[in-house]
C-alpha atoms as a PDB file:
ATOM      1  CA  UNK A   1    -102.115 -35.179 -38.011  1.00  0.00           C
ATOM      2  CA  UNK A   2    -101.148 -33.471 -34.605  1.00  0.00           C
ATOM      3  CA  UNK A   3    -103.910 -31.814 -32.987  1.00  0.00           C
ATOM      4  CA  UNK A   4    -104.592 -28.272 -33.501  1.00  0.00           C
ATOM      5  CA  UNK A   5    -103.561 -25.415 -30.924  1.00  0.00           C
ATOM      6  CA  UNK A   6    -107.248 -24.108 -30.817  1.00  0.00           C
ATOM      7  CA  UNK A   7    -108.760 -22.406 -28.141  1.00  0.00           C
ATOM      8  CA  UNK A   8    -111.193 -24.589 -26.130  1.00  0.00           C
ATOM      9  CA  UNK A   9    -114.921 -24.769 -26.373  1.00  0.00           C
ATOM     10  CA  UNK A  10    -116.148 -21.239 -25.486  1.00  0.00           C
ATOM     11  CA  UNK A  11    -116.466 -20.309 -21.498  1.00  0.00           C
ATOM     12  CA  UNK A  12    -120.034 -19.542 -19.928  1.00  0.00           C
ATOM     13  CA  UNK A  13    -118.968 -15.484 -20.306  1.00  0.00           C
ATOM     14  CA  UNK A  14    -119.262 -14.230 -23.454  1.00  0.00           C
ATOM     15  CA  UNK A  15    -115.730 -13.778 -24.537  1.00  0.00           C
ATOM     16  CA  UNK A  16    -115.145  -9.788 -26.707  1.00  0.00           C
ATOM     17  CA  UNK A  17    -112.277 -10.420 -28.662  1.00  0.00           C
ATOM     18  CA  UNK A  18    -111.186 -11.008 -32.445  1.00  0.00           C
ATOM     19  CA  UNK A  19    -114.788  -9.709 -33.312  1.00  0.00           C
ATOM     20  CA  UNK A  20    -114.773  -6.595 -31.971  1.00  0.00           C
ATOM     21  CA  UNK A  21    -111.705  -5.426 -33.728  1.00  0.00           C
ATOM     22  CA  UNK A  22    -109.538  -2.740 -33.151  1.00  0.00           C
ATOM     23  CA  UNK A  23    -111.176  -0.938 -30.042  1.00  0.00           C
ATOM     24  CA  UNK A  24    -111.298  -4.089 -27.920  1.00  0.00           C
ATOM     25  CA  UNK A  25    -108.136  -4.754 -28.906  1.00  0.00           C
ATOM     26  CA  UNK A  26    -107.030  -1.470 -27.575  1.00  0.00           C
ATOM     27  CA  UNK A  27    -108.942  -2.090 -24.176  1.00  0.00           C
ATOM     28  CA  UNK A  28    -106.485  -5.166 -23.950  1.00  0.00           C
ATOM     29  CA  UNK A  29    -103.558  -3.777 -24.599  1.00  0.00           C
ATOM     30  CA  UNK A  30    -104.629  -0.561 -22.141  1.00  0.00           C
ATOM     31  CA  UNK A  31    -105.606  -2.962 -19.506  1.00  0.00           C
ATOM     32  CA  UNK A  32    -102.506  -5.231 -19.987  1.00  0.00           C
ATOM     33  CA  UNK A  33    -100.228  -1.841 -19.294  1.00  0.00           C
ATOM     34  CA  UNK A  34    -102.382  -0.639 -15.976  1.00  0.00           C
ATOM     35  CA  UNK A  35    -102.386  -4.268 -14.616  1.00  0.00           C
ATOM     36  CA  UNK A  36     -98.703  -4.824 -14.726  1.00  0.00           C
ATOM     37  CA  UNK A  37     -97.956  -1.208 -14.003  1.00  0.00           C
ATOM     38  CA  UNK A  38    -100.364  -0.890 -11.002  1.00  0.00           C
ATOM     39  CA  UNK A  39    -101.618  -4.529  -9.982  1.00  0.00           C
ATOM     40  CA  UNK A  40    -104.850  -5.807 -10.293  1.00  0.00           C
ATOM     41  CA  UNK A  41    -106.526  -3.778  -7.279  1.00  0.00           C
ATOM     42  CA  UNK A  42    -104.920  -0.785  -7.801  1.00  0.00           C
ATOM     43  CA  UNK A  43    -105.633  -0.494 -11.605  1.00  0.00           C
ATOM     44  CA  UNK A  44    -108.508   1.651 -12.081  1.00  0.00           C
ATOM     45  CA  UNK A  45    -111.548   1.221 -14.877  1.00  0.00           C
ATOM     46  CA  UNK A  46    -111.765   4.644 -15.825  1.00  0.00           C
ATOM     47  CA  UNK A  47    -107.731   5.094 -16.357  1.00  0.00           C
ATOM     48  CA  UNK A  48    -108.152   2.073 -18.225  1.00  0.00           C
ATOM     49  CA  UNK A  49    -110.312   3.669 -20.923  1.00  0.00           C
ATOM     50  CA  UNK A  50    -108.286   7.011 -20.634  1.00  0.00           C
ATOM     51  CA  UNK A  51    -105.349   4.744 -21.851  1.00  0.00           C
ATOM     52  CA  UNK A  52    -107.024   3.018 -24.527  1.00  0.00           C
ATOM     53  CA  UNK A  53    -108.557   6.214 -26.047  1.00  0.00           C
ATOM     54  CA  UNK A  54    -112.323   5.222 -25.132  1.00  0.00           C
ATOM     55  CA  UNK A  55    -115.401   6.311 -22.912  1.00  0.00           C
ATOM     56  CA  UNK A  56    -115.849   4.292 -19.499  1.00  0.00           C
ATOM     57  CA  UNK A  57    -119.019   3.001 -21.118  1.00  0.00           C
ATOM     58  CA  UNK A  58    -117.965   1.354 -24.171  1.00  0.00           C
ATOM     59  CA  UNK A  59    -115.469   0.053 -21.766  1.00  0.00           C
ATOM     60  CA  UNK A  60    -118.180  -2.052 -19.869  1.00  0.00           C
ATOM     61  CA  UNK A  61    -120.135  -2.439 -23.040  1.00  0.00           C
ATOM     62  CA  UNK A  62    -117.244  -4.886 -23.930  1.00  0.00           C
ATOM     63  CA  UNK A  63    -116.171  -6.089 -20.771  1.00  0.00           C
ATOM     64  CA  UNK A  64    -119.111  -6.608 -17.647  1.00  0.00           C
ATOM     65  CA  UNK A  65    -116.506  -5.660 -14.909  1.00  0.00           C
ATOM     66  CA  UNK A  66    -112.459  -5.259 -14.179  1.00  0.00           C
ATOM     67  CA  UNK A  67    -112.807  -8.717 -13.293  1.00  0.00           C
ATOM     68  CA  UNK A  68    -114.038  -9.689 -16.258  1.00  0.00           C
ATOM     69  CA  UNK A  69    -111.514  -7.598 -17.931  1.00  0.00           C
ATOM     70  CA  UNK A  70    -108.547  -9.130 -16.203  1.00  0.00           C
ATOM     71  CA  UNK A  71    -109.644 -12.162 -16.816  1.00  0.00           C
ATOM     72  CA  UNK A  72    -109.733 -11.935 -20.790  1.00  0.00           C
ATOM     73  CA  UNK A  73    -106.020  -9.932 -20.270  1.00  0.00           C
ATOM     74  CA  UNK A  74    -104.643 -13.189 -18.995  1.00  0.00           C
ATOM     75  CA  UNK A  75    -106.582 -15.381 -21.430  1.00  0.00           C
ATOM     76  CA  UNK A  76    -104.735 -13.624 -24.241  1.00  0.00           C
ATOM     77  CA  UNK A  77    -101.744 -13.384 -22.607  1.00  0.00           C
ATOM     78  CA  UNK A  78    -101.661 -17.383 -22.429  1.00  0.00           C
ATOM     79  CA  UNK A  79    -102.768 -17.493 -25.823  1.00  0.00           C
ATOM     80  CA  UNK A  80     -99.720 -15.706 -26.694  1.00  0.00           C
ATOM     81  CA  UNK A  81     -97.516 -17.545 -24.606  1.00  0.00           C
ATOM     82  CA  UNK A  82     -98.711 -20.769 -26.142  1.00  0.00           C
ATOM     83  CA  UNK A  83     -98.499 -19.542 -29.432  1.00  0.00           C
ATOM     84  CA  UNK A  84     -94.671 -18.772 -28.857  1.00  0.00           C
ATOM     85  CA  UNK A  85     -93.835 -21.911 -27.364  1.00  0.00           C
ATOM     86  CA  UNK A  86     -95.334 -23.850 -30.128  1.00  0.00           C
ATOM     87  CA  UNK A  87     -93.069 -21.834 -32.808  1.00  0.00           C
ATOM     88  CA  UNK A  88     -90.293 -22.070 -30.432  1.00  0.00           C
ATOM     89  CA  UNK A  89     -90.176 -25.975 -31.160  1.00  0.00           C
ATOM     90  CA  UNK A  90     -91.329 -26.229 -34.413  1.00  0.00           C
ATOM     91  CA  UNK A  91     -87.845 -27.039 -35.575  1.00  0.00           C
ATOM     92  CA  UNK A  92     -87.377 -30.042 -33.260  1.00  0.00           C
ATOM     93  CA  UNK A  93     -88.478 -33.359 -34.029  1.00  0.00           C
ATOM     94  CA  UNK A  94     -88.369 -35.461 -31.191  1.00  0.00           C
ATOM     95  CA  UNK A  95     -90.933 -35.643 -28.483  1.00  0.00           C
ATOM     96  CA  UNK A  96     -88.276 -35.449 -25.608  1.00  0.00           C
ATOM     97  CA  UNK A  97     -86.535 -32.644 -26.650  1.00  0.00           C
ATOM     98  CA  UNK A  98     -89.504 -30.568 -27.784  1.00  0.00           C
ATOM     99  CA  UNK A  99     -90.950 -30.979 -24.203  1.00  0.00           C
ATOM    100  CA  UNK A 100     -87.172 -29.824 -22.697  1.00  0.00           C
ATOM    101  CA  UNK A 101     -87.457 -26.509 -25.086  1.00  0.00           C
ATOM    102  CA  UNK A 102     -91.162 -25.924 -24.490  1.00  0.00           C
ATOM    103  CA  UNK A 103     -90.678 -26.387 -20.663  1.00  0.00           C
ATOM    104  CA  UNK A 104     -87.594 -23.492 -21.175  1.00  0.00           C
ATOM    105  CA  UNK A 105     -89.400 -20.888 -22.932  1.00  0.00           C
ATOM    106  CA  UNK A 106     -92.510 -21.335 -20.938  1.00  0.00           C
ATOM    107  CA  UNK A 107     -90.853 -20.784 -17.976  1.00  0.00           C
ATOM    108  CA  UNK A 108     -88.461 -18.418 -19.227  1.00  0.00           C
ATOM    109  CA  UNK A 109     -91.445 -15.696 -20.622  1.00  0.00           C
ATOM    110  CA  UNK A 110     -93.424 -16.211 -17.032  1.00  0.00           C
ATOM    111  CA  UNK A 111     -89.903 -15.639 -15.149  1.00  0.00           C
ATOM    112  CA  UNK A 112     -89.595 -12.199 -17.397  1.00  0.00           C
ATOM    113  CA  UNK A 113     -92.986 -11.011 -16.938  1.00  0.00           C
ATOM    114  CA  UNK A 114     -95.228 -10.408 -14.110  1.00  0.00           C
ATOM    115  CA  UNK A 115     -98.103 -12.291 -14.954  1.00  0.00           C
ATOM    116  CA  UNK A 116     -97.701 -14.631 -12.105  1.00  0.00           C
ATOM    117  CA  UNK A 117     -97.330 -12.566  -9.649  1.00  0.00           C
ATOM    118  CA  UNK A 118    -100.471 -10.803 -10.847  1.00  0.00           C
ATOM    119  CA  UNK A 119    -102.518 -14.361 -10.850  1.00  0.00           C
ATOM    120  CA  UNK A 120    -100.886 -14.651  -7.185  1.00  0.00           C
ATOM    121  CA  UNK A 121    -103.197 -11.178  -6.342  1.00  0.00           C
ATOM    122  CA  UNK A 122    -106.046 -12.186  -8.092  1.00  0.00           C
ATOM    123  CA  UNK A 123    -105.800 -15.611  -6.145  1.00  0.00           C
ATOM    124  CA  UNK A 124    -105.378 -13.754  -3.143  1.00  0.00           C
ATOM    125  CA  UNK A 125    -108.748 -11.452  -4.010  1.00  0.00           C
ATOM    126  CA  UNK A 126    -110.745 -14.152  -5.312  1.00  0.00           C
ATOM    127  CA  UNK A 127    -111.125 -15.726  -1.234  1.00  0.00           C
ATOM    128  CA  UNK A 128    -113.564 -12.794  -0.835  1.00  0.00           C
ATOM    129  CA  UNK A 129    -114.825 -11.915  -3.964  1.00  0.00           C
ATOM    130  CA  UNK A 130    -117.484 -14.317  -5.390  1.00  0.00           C
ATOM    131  CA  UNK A 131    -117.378 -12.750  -8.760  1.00  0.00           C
ATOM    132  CA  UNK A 132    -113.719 -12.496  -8.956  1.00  0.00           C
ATOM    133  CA  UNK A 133    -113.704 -16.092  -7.699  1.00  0.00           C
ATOM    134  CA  UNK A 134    -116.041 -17.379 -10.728  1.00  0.00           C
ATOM    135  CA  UNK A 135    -113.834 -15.556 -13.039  1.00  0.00           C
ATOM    136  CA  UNK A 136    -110.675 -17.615 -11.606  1.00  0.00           C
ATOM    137  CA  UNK A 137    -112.452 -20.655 -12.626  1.00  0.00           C
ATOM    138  CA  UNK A 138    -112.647 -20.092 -15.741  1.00  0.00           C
ATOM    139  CA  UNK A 139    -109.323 -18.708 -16.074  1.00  0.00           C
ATOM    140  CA  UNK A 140    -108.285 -22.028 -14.682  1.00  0.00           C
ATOM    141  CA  UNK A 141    -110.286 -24.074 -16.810  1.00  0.00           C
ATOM    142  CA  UNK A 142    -109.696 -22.395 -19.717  1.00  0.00           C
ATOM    143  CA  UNK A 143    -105.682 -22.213 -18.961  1.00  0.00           C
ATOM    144  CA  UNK A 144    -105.411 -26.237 -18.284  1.00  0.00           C
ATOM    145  CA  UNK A 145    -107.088 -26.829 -21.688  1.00  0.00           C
ATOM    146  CA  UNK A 146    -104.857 -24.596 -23.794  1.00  0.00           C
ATOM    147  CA  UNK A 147    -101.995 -26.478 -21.399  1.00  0.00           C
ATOM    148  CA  UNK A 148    -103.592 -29.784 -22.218  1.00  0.00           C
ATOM    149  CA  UNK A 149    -104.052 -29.284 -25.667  1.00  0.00           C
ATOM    150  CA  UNK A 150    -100.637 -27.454 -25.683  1.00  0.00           C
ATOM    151  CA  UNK A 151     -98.732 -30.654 -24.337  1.00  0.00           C
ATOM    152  CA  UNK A 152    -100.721 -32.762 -26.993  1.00  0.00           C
ATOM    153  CA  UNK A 153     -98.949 -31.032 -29.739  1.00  0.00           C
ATOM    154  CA  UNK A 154     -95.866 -30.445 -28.842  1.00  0.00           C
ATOM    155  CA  UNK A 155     -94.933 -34.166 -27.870  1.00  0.00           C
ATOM    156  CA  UNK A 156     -97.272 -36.071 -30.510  1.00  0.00           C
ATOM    157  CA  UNK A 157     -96.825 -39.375 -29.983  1.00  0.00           C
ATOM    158  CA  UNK A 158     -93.988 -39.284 -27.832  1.00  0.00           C
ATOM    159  CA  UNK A 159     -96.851 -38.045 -24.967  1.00  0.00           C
ATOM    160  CA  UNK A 160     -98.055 -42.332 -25.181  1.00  0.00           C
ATOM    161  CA  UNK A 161     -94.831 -42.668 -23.360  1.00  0.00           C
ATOM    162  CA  UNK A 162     -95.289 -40.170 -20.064  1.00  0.00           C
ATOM    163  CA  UNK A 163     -95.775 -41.416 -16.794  1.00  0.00           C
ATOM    164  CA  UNK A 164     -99.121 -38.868 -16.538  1.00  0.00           C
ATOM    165  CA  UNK A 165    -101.585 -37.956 -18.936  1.00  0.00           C
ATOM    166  CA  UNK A 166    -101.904 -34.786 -20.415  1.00  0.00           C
ATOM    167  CA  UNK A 167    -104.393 -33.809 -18.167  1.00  0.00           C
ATOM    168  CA  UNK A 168    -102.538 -34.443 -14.865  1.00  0.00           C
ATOM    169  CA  UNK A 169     -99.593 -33.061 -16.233  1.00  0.00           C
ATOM    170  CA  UNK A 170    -101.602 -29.714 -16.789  1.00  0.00           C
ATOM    171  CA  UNK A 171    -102.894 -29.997 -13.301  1.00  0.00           C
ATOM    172  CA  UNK A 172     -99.505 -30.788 -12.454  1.00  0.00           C
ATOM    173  CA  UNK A 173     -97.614 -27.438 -14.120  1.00  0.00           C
ATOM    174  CA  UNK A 174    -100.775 -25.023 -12.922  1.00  0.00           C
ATOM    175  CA  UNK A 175    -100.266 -25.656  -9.398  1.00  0.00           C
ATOM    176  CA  UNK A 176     -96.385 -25.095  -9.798  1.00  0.00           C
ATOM    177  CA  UNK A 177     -97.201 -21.985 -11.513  1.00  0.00           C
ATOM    178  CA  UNK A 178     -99.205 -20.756  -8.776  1.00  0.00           C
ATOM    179  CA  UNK A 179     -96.919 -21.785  -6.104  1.00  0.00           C
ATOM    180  CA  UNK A 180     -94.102 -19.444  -7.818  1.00  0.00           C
ATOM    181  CA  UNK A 181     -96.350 -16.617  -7.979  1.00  0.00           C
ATOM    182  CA  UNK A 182     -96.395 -16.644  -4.781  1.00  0.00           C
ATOM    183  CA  UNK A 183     -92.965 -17.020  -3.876  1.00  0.00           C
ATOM    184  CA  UNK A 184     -92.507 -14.013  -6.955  1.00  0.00           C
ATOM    185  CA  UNK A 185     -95.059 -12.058  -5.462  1.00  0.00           C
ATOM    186  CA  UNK A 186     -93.044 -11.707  -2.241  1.00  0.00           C
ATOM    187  CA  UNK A 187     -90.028 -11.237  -4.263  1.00  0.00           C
ATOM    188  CA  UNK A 188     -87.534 -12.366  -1.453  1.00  0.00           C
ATOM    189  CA  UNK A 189     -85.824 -15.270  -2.097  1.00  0.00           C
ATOM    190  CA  UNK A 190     -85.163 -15.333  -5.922  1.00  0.00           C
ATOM    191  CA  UNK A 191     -82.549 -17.924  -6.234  1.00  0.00           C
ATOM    192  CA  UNK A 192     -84.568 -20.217  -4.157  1.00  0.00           C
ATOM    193  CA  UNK A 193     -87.234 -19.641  -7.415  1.00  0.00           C
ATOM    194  CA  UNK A 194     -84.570 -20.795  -9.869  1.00  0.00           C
ATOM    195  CA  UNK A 195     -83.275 -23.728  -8.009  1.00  0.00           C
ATOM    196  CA  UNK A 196     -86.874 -24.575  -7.880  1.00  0.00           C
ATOM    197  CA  UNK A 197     -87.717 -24.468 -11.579  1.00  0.00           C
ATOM    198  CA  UNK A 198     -84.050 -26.006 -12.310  1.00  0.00           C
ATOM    199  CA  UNK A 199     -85.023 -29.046  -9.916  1.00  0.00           C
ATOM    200  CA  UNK A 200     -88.376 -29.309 -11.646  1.00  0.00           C
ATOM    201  CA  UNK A 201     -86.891 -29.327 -15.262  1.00  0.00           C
ATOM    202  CA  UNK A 202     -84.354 -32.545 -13.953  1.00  0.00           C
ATOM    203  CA  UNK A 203     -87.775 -33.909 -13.295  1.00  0.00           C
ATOM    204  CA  UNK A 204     -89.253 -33.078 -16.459  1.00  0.00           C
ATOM    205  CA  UNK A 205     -86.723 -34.804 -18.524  1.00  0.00           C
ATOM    206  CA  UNK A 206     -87.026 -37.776 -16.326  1.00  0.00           C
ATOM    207  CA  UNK A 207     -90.722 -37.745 -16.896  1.00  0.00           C
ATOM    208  CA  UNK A 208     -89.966 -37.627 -21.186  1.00  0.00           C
ATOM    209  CA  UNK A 209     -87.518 -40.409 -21.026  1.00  0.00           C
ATOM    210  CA  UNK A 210     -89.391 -43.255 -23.154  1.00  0.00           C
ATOM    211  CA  UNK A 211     -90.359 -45.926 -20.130  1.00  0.00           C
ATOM    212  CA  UNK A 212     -89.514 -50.020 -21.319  1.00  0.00           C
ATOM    213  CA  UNK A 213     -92.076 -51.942 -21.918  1.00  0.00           C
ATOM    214  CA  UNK A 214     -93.287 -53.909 -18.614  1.00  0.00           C
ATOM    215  CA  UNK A 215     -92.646 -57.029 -17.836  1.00  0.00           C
ATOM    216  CA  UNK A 216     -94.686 -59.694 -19.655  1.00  0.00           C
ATOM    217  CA  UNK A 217     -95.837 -57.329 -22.375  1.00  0.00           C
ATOM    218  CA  UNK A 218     -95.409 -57.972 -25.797  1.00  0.00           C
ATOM    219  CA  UNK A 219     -92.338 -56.860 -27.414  1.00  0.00           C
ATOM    220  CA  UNK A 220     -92.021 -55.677 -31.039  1.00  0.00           C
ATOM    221  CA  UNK A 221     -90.117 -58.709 -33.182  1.00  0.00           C
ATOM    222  CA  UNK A 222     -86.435 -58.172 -33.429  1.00  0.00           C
ATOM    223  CA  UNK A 223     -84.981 -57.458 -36.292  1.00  0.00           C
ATOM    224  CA  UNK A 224     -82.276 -60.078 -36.215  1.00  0.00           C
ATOM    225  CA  UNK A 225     -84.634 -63.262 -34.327  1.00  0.00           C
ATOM    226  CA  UNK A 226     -82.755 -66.146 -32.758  1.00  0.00           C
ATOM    227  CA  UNK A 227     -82.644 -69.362 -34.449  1.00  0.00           C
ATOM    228  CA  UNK A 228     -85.361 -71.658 -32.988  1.00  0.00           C
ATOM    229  CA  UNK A 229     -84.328 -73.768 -30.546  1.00  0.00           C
ATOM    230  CA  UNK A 230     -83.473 -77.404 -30.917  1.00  0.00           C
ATOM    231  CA  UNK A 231     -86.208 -79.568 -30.099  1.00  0.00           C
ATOM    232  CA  UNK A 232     -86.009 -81.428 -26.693  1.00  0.00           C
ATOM    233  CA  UNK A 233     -86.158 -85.346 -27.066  1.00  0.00           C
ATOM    234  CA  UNK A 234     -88.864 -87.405 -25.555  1.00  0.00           C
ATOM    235  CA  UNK A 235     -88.215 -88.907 -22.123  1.00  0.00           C
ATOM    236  CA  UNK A 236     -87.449 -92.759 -22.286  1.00  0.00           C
ATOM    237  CA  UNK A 237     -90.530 -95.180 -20.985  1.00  0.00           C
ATOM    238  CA  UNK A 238     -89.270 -96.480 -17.544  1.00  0.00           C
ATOM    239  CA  UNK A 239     -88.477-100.432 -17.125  1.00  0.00           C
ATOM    240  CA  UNK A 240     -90.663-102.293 -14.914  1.00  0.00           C
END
């Protein structure tokens, strides 16, 4: 059985989601609109609650801060994301190519949103910010996990065969990720962006390709073995 796309162990906040129901749900999809509309600083608590049809208190009833809040926007975002990627390559059956199309649409969705360039701010505010900054951490942690488990699935056993393990590969892709929210966030020098993530992909498949088995390691038996060879003939006793 592959292993399941569940959401890892719960972070130290106390995440206000699926059991809340429909008015947290609402705060989300408010605070999802103001973010990308107006950036992370310049997004504003109470217009977040004017949008979602709520009172600034049950606002932070839910949520302890907009840091806080931003911070469960992205989480579900990724969730999302994941969850399309993972019935993106449903159809496919090999390892290879399911890493190939999950690689596409991940970077595809990022490329057509602005959720990088938003992490790229909240990066940029976390250097001053000690409570934005222990929010980032557990966005990160909680984003290399769902990438980590993410990877697990998608290849199945093919992953055996990478030159990484999951977990480096995650480390691997989150640092990329960051990199081109910066170069999005400046916005100058888009082609550069998509040579980048085209050069990255070449690496990608090279990374998939099933590596032969080392030298000296045992080899599966073939199915059509070579007759033994004939057996070599004692050596005649010298005269003396």
């Amino acid at each position: 059985m592959e292993p399941s796309l569940a959401v890892p162990a719960a972070p130290p906040f106390k995440r206000s989601l699926a059991a809340q129901g429909g008015q947290v749900a609402a705060i989300l999809d408010a605070a999802e609109a103001c973010f990308a509309r107006s950036g992370y600083a310049g997004a504003a608590m109470r217009a977040i609650a004017e949008q979602a049809g709520v009172s600034k208190s049950l606002l932070h009833y839910h949520f302890q801060s907009k840091e806080h809040l931003f911070v469960e926007t992205q989480m579900r975002a990724y969730e999302r994301l994941a969850a399309r990627v993972a019935a993106a390559v449903a159809p496919i059956a090999r390892g290879e190519e399911r890493g190939l199309l999950a690689f596409d649409a991940l970077f595809a969705a990022l490329r057509a949103s602005r959720d990088l360039v938003l992490q790229a701010e909240l990066w940029a505010g976390a250097l001053s910010n000690e409570a934005l900054r222990r929010h980032v951490v557990r966005l990160r942690e909680f984003f290399r996990a769902l990438l980590v488990r993410s990877t697990e699935q998608i290849l199945g056993p093919a992953r055996a065969q990478l030159p990484m393990s999951p977990e480096a590969a995650a480390d691997l892709v989150w640092a990329v990720l960051n990199g081109l929210g910066v170069e999005l966030a400046f916005g100058e020098a888009p082609d550069r962006i998509d040579r980048a993530i085209g050069a990255l992909r070449v690496l990608a498949g090279i990374a998939l390709v099933p590596r032969a088995p080392a030298r000296g390691s045992a080899r599966s038996p073939s199915p059509h073995p070579s007759p033994d060879p004939a057996p070599r003939k004692a050596p005649k006793p010298r005269r003396r």
